[in-house]
Protein backbone atom coordinates (compact mmCIF):
# COMPACT_ATOMS: atom_id res chain seq x y z
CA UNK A 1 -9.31 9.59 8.66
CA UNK A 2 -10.23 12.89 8.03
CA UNK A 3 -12.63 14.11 4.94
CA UNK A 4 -11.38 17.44 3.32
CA UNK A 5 -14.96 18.88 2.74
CA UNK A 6 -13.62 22.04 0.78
CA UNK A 7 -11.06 20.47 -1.67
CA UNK A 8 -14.40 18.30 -2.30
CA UNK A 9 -16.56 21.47 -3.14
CA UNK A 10 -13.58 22.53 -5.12
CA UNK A 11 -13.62 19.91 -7.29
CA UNK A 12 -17.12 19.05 -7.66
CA UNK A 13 -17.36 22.53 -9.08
CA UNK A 14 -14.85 21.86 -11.31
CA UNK A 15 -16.52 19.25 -12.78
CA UNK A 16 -19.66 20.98 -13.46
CA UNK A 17 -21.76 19.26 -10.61
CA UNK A 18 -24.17 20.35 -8.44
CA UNK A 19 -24.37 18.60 -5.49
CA UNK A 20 -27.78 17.12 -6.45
CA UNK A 21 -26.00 15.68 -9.70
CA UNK A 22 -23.02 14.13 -7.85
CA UNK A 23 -25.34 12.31 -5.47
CA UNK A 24 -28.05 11.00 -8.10
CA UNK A 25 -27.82 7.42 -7.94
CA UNK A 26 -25.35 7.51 -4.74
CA UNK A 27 -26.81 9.45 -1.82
CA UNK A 28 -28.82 12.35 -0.87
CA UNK A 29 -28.06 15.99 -1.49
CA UNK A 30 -27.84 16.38 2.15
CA UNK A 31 -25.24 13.90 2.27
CA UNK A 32 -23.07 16.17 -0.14
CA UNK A 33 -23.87 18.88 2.04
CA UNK A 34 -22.70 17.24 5.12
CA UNK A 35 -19.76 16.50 3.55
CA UNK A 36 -18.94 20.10 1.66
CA UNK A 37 -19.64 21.79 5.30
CA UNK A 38 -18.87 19.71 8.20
CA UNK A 39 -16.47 17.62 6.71
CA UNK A 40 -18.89 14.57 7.51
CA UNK A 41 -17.24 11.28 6.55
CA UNK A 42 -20.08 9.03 4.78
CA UNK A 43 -19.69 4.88 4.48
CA UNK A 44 -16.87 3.88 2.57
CA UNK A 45 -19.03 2.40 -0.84
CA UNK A 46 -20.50 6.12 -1.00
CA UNK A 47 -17.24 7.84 -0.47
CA UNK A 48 -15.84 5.56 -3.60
CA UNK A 49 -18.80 5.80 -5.71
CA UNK A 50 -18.27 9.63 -5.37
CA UNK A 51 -14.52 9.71 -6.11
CA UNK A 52 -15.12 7.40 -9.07
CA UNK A 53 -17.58 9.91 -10.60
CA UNK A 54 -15.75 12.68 -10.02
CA UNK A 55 -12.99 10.70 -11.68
CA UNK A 56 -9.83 11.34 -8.92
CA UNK A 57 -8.64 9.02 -6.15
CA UNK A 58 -9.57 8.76 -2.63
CA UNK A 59 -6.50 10.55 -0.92
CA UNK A 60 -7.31 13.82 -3.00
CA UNK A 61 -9.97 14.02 -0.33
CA UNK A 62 -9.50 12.19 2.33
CA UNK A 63 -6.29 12.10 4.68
CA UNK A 64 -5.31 11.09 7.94
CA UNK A 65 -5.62 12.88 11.23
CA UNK A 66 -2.11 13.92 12.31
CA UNK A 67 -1.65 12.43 16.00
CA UNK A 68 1.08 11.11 18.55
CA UNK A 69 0.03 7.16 17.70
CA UNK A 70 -0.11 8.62 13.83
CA UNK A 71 3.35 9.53 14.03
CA UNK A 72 4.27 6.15 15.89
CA UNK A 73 2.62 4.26 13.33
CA UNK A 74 4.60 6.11 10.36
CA UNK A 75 7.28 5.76 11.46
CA UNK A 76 6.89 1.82 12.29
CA UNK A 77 6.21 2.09 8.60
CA UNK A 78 9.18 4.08 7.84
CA UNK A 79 11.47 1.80 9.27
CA UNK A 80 9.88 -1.71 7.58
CA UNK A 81 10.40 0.21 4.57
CA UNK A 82 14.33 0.72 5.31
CA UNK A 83 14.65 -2.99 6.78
CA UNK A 84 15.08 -1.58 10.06
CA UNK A 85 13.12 -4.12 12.02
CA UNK A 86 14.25 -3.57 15.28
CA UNK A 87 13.65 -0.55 15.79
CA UNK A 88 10.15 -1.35 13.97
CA UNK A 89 9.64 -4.12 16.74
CA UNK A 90 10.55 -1.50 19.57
CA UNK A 91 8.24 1.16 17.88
CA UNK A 92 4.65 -1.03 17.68
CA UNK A 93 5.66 -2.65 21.24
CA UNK A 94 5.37 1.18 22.49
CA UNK A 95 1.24 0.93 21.73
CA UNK A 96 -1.63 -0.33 23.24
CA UNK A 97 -4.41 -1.81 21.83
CA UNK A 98 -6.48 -0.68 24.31
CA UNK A 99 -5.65 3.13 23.87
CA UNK A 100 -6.93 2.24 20.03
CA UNK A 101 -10.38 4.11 19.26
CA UNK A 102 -11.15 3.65 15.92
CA UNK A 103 -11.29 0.45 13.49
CA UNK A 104 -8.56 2.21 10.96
CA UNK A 105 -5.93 2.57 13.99
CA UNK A 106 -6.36 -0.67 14.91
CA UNK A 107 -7.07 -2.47 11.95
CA UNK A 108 -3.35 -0.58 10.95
CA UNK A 109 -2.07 -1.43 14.40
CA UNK A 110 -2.41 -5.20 13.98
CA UNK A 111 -1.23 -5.16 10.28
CA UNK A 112 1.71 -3.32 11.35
CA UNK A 113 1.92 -6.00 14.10
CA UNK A 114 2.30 -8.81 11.99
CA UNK A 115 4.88 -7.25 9.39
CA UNK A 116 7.13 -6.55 12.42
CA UNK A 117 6.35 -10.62 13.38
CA UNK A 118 7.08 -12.14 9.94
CA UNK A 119 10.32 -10.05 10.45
CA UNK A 120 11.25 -12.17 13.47
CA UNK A 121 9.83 -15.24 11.85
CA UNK A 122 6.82 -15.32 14.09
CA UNK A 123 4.46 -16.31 11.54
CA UNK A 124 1.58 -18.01 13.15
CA UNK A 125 1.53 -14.63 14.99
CA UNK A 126 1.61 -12.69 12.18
CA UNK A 127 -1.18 -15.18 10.60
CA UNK A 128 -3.16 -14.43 14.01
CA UNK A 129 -3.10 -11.02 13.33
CA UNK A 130 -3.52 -10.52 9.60
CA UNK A 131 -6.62 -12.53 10.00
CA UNK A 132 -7.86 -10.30 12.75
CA UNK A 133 -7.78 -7.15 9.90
CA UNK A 134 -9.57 -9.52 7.36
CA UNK A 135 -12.49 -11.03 9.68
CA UNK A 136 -13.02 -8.12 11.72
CA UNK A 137 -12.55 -4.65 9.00
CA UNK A 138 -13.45 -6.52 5.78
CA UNK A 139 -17.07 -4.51 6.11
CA UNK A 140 -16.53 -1.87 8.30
CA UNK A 141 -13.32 -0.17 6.82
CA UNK A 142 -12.86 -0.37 2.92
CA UNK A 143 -9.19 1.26 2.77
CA UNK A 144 -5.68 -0.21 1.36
CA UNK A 145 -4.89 -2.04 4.58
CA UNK A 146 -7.05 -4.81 3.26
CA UNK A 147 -5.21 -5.31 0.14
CA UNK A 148 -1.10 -4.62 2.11
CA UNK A 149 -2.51 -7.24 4.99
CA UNK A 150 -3.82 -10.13 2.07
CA UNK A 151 -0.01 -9.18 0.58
CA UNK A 152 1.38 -9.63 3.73
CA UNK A 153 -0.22 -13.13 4.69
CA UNK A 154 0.87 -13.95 1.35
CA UNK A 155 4.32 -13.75 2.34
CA UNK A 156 3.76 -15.82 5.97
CA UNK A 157 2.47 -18.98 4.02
CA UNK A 158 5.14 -18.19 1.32
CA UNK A 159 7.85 -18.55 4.51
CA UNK A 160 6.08 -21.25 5.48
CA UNK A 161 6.52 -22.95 2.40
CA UNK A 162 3.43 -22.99 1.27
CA UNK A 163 3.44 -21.71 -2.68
CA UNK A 164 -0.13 -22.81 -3.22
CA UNK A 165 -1.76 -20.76 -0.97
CA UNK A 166 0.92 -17.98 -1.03
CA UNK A 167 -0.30 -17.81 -4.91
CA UNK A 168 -3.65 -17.34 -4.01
CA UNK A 169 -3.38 -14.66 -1.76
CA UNK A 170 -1.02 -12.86 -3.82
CA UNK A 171 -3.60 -12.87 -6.90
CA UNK A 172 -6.12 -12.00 -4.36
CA UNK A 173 -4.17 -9.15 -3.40
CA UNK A 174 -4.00 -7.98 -7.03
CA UNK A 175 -7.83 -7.68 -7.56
CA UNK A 176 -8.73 -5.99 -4.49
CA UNK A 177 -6.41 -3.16 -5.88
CA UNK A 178 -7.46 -3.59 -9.50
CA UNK A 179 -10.83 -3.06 -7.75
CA UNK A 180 -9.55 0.46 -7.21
CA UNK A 181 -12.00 1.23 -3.85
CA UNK A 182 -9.44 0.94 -1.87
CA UNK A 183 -8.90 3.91 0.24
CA UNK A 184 -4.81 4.58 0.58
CA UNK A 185 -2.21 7.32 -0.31
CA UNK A 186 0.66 7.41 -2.87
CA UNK A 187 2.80 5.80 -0.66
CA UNK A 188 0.59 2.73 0.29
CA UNK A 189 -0.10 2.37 -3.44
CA UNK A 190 3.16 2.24 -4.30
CA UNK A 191 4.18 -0.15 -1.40
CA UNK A 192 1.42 -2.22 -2.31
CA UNK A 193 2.93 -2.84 -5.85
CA UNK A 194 6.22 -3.11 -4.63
CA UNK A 195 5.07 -6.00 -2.26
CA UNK A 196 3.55 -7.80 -4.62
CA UNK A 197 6.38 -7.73 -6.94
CA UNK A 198 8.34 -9.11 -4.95
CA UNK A 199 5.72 -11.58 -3.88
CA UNK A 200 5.03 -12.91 -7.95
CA UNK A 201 9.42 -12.15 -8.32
CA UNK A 202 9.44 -15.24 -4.96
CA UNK A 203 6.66 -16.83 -6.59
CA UNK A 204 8.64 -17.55 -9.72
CA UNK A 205 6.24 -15.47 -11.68
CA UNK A 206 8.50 -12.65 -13.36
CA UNK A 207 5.98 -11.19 -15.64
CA UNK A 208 3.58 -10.66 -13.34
CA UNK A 209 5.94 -9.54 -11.08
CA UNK A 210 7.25 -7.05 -14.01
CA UNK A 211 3.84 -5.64 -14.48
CA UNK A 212 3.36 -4.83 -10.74
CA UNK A 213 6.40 -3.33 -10.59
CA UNK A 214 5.80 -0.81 -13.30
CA UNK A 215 2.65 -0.04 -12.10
CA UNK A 216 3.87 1.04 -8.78
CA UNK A 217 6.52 2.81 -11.06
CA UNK A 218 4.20 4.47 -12.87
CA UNK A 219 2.67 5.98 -9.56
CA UNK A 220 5.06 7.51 -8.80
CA UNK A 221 5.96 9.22 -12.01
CA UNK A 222 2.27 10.36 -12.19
CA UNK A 223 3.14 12.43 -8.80
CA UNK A 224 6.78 13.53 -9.06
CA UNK A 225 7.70 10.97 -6.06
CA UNK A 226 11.15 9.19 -5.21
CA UNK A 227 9.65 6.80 -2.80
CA UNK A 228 10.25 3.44 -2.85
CA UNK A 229 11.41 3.97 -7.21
CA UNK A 230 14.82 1.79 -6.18
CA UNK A 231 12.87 -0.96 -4.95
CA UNK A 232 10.46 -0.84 -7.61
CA UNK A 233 13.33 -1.00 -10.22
CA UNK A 234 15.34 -3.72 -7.86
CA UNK A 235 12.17 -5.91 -9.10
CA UNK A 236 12.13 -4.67 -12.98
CA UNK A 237 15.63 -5.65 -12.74
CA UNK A 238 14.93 -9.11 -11.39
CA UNK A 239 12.24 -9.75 -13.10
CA UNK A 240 14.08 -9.37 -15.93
CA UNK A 241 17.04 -11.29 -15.25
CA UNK A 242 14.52 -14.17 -14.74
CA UNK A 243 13.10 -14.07 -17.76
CA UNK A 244 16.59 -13.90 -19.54
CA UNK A 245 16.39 -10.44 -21.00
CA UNK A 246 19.83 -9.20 -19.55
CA UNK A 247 20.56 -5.80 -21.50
CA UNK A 248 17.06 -4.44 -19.86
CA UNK A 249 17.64 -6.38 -16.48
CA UNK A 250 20.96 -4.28 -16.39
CA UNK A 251 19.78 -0.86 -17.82
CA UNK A 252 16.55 -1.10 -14.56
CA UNK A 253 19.35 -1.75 -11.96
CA UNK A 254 21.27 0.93 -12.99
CA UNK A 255 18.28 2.82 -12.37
CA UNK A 256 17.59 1.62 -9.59
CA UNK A 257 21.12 2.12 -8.14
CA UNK A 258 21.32 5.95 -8.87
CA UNK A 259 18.10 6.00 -7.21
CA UNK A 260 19.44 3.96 -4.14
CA UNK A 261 22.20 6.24 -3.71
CA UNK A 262 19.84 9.12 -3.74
CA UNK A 263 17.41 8.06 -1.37
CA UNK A 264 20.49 6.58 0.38
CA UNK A 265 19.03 2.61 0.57
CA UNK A 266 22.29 1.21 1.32
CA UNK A 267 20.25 -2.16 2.24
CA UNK A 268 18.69 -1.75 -1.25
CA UNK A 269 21.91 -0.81 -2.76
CA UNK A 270 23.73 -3.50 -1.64
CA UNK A 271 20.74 -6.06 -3.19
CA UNK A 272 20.96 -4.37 -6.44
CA UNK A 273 24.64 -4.69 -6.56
CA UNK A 274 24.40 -8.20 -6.21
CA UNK A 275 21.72 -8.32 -8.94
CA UNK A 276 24.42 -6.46 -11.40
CA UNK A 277 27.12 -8.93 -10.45
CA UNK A 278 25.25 -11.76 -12.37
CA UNK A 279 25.00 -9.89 -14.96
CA UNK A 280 28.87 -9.65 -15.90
């Protein structure tokens, strides 16, 4: 990750602040200074605490360094996203661990790793790995990754059958990102809601799964962004239909299906189809 020292200046100034004021009760002026000038990354709970005064979210300031295993690793995402798990399994088997030199890559690496196993139904591989991220990056690397890799061992013990622990995971998924320390970008924010919609929507908790979809709806609004908005409304839609209110079930997967067709989710357009058929 990569700190953006002069959008930082910019908007402390904004705000009023010297850089004495935004560290009382936080850091040192120095540390402000490191970060305004040399683009000096400080701990994570300092890096919050400043965001959260300055009222804006992590990403405005903080963004990752473009690189050849960046670009693998987006595109790994990119193709979970679409359902294209083959090619996500022959993406992640192109890195090595070894070649991994900070705790983001990897703790990303092995989360990525165990999406692309519960894919294949290798899910006391993906376990393995998901509880690598949460032992070993808890402390050392506050970002999203923690919240996407509780969400996604949620969803191993929910294949595995097991509701009562995929429950708790899921609701400890939801305040880590109610926390709102969490270091991640639109598009991992959105995910993350999407995910757990469709964890509470498997759970057979509709509202809740409702509420996480609109938040991850209202996301994207807040920045003018398509992604993911089908999915998102897929669940709206869903949830709906499982709590019997059909007329807005149907009005979200229309929604949803012009959105599809934009974004051209044939998977998801072919799910939200389905979804319209029980409604007739």
């Amino acid at each position: 990750m990569r700190l953006r020292g002069d959008v930082l200046k910019q908007i402390r100034r904004k705000r009023g602040l010297s850089q004495t004021a935004l560290a009382e009760g936080i850091c040192t002026q120095a540390t402000i200074s490191l970060m305004e000038k040399q683009n000096r990354l400080p701990k994570m709970d300092i890096l919050t605490a400043i965001c959260e005064r300055l009222n804006i979210q992590p990403d405005r300031i903080v963004e990752n360094e473009v690189s050849g295993v960046n670009d693998t690793f987006n595109q790994i995402i990119d193709a979970l996203t679409d359902q294209e798990y083959d090619l996500a399994k022959q993406l992640i088997s192109k890195i090595s661990i070894k070649s991994l030199n900070s705790d983001f890559d990897k703790q990303r690496y092995y989360y990525l790793l165990g999406m692309v196993q519960i894919s294949q139904d290798q899910i006391d591989d993906a376990i393995f790995n998901f509880e690598l991220v949460l032992t070993q990056f808890a402390t050392t690397s506050a970002n999203i990754y923690l919240a996407m890799t509780t969400a996604g061992m949620a969803l191993a013990y929910l294949k595995r059958d097991d509701h009562e622990r995929a429950v708790r995971l899921t609701d400890r998924a939801v305040k880590l990102i109610d926390n709102k320390k969490l270091i991640g970008s639109l598009h991992q924010w959105a995910s993350i809601n999407c995910k757990i919609a469709e964890l509470y929507w498997r759970l057979g908790e509709p509202e809740k799964a409702l509420a996480s979809a609109q938040r991850g709806i209202q996301l994207c609004r807040d920045r003018d962004s398509l992604f993911i908005l089908d999915q998102l409304y897929l669940y709206v839609g869903r949830a709906y239909i499982a709590m019997g209110e059909k007329e807005k079930a149907k009005q979200a997967l229309e929604v949803a299906k012009s959105l599809s067709i934009a974004r051209h989710g044939k998977i998801n357009e072919e799910h939200i189809i389905e979804e319209l058929a029980k409604l007739d």
